[in-house]
N, C-alpha and C. Protein backbone atom coordinates (compact mmCIF):
# COMPACT_ATOMS: atom_id res chain seq x y z
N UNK A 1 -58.06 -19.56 25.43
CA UNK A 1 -57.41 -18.26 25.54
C UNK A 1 -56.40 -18.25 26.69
N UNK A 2 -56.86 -18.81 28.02
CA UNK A 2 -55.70 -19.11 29.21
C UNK A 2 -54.83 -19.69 28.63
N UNK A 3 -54.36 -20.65 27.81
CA UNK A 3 -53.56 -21.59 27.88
C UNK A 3 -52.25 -20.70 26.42
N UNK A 4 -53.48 -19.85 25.57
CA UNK A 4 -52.14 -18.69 24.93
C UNK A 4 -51.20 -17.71 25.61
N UNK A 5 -52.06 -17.24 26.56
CA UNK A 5 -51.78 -16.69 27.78
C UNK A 5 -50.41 -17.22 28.33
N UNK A 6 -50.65 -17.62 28.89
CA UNK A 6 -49.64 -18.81 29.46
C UNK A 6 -48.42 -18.97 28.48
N UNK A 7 -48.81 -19.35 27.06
CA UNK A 7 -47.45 -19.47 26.28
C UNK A 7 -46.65 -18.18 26.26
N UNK A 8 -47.27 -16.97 25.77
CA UNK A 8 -46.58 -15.86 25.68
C UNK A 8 -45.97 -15.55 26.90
N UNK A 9 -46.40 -15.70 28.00
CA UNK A 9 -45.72 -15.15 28.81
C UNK A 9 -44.44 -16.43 28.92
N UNK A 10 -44.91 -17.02 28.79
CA UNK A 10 -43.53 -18.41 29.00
C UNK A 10 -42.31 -18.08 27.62
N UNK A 11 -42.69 -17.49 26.70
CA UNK A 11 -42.28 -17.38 25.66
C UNK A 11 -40.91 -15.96 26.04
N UNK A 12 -42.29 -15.08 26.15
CA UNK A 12 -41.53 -13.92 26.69
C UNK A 12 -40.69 -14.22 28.12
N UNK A 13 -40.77 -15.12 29.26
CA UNK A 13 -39.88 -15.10 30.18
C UNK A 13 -38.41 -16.04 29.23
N UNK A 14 -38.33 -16.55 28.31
CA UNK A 14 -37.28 -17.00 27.88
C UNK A 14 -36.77 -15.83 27.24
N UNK A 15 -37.75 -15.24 26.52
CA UNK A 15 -36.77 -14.29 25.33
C UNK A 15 -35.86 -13.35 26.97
N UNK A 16 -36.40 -12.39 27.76
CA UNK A 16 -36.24 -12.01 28.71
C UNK A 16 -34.66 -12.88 29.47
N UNK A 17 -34.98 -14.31 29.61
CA UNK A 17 -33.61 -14.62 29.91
C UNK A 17 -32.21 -14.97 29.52
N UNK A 18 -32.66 -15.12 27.79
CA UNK A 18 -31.55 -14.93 26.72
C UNK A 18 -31.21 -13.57 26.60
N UNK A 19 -31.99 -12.44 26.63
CA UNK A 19 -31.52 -10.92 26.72
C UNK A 19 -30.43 -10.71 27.90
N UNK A 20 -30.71 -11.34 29.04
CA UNK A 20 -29.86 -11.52 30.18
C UNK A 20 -28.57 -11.74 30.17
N UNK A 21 -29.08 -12.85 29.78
CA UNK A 21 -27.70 -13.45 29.26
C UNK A 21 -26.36 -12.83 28.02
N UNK A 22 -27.27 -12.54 27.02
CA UNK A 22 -26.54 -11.97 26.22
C UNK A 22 -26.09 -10.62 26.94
N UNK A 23 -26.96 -10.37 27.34
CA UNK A 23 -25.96 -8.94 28.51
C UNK A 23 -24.48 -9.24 28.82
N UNK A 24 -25.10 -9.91 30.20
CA UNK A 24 -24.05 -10.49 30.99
C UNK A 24 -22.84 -11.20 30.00
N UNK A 25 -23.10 -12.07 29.01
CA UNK A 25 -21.61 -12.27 28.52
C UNK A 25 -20.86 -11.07 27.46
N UNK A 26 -21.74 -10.02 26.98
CA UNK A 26 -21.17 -8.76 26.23
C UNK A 26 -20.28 -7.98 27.32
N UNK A 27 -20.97 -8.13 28.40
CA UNK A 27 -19.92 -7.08 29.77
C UNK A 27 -18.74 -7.58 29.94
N UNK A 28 -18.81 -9.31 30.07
CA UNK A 28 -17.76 -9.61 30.59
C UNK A 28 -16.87 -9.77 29.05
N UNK A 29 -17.23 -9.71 27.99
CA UNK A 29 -16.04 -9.85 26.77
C UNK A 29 -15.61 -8.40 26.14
N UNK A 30 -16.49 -7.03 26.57
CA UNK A 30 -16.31 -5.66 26.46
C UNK A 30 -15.50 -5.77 27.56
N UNK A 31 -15.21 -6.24 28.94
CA UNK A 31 -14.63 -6.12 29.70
C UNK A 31 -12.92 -6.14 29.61
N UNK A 32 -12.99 -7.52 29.00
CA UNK A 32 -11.42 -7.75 28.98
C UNK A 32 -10.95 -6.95 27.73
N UNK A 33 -11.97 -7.11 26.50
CA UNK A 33 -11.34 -6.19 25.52
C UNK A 33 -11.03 -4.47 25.84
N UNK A 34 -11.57 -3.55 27.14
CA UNK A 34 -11.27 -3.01 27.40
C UNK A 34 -9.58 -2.99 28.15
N UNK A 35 -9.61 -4.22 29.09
CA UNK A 35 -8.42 -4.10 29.78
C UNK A 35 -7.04 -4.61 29.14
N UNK A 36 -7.92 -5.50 27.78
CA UNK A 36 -6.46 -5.95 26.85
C UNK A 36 -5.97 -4.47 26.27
N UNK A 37 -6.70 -3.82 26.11
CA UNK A 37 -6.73 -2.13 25.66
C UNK A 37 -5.45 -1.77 26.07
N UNK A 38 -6.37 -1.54 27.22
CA UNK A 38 -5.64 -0.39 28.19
C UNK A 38 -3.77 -1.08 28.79
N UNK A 39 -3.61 -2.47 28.21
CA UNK A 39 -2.47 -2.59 28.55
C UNK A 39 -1.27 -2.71 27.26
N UNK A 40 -2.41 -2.49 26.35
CA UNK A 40 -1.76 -2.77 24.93
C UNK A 40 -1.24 -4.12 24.20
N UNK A 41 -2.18 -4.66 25.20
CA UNK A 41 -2.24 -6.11 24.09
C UNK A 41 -3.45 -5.92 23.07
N UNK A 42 -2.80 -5.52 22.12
CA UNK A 42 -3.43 -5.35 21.07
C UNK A 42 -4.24 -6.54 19.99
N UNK A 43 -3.40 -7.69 19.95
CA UNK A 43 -3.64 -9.18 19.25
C UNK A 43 -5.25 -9.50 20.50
N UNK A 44 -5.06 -9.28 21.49
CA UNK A 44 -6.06 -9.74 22.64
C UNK A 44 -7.43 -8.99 22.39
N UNK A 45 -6.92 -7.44 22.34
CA UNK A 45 -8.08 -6.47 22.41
C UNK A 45 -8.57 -7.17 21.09
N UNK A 46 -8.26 -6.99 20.20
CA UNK A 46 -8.54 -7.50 18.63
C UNK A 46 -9.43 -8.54 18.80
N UNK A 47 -9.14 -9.52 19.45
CA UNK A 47 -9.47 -10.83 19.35
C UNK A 47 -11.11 -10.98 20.55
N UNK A 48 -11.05 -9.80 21.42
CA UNK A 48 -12.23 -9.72 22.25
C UNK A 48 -13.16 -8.76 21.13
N UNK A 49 -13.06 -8.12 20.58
CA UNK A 49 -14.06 -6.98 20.23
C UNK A 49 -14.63 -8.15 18.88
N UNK A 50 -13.49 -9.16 18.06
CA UNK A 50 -13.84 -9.84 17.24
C UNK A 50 -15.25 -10.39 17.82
N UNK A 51 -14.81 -11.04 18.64
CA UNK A 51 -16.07 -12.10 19.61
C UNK A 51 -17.29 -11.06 19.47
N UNK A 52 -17.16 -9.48 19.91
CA UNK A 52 -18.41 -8.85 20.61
C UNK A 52 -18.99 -8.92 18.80
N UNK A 53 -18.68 -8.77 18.15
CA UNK A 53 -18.83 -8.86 16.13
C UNK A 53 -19.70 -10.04 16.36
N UNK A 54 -18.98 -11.45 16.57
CA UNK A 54 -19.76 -11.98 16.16
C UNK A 54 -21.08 -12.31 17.38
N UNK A 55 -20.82 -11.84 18.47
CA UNK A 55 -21.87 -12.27 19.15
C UNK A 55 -23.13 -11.45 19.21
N UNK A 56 -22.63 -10.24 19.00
CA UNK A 56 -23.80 -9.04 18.50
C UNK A 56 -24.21 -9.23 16.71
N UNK A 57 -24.39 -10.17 15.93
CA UNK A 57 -24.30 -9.87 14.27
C UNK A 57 -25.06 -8.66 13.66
N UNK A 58 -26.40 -8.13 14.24
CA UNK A 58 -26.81 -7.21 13.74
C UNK A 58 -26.24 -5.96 13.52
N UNK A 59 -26.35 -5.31 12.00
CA UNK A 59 -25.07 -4.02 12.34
C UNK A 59 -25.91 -3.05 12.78
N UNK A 60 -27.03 -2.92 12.92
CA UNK A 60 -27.90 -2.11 13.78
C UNK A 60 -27.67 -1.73 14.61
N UNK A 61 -26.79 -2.81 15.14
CA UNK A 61 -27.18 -2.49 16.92
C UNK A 61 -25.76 -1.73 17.08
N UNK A 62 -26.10 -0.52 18.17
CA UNK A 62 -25.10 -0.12 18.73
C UNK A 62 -23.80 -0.75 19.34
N UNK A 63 -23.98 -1.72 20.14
CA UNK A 63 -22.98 -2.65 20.30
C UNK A 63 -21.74 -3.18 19.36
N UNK A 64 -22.84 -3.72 18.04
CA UNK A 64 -22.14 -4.29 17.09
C UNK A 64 -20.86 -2.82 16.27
N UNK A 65 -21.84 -1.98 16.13
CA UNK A 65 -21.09 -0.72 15.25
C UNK A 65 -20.01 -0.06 16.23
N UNK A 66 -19.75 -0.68 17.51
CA UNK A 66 -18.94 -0.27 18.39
C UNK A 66 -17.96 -0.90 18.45
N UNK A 67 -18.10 -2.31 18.30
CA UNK A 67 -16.94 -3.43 18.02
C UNK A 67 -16.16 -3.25 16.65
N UNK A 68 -16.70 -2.77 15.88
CA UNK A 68 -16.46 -2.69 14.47
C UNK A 68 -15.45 -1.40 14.47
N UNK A 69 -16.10 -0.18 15.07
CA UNK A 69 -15.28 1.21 15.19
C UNK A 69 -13.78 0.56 16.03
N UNK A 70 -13.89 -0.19 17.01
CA UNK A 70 -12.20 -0.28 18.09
C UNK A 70 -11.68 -1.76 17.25
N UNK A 71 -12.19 -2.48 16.47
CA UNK A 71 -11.68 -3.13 15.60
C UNK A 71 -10.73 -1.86 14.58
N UNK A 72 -11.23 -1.49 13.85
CA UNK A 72 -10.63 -0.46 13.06
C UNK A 72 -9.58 0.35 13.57
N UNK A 73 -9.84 1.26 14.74
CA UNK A 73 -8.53 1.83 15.79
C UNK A 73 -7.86 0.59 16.00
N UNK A 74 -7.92 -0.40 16.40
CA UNK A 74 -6.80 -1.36 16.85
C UNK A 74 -6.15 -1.74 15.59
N UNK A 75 -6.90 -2.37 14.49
CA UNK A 75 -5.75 -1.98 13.67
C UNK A 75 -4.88 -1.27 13.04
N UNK A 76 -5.60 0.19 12.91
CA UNK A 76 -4.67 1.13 13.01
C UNK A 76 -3.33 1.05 14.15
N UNK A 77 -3.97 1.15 14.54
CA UNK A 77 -2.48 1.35 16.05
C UNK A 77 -1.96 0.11 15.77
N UNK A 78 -2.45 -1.36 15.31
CA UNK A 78 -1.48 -2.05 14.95
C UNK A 78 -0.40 -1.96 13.69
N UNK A 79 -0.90 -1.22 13.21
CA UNK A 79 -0.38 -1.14 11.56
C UNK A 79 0.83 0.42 11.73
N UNK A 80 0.18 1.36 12.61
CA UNK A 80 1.14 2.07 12.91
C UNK A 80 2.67 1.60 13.55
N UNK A 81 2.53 0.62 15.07
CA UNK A 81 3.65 -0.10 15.45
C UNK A 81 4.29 -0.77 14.84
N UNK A 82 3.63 -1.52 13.64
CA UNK A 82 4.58 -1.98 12.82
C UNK A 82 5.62 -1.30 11.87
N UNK A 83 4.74 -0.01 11.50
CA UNK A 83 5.87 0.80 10.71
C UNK A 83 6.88 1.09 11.30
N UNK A 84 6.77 1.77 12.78
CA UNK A 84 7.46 1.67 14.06
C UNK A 84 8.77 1.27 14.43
N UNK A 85 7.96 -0.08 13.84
CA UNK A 85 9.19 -1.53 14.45
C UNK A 85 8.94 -1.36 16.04
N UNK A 86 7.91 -1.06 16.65
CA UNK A 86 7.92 -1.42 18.07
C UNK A 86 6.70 -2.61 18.60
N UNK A 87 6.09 -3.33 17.71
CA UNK A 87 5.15 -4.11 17.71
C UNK A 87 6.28 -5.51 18.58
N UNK A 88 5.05 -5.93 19.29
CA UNK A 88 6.00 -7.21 20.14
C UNK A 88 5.93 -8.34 18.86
């Protein structure tokens, strides 16, 4: 019984440090896709929220259905500039 003991918790301190992790790299790729945003690099923002898609796959998760929603606005606003003609 000690030695199941022992696994689960060893089990659970990994799951625990892949959760971490997956944190920490969603902040820093929500990060830039925020600041590709906010400067209107649009091909960039696109291309960060893609990543948060595939790195979140569940559509459950809040995260994922969030990447999916500023995927959709970015192409809008891309598809608008093009009618435009002000797209770089």
């Amino acid at each position: 019984l000690g030695s199941n003991t022992k696994d689960v918790q060893r089990i659970q301190s990994k799951i625990e440090k892949a959760e971490g992790e997956l944190k920490r790299r969603y902040d820093d790729v929500r990060g830039e896709a925020e600041r590709a945003r906010q400067i209107g690099d649009w091909d960039r923002a696109k291309e960060e929220f893609s990543k948060i898609r595939e790195m979140i796959p569940a559509r459950d998760d809040d995260r994922h259905r969030e990447a999916i929603a500023n995927l959709e606005d970015i192409e809008n606003r891309i598809q608008s500039l093009n009618k435009k003609g002000k797209r770089k």
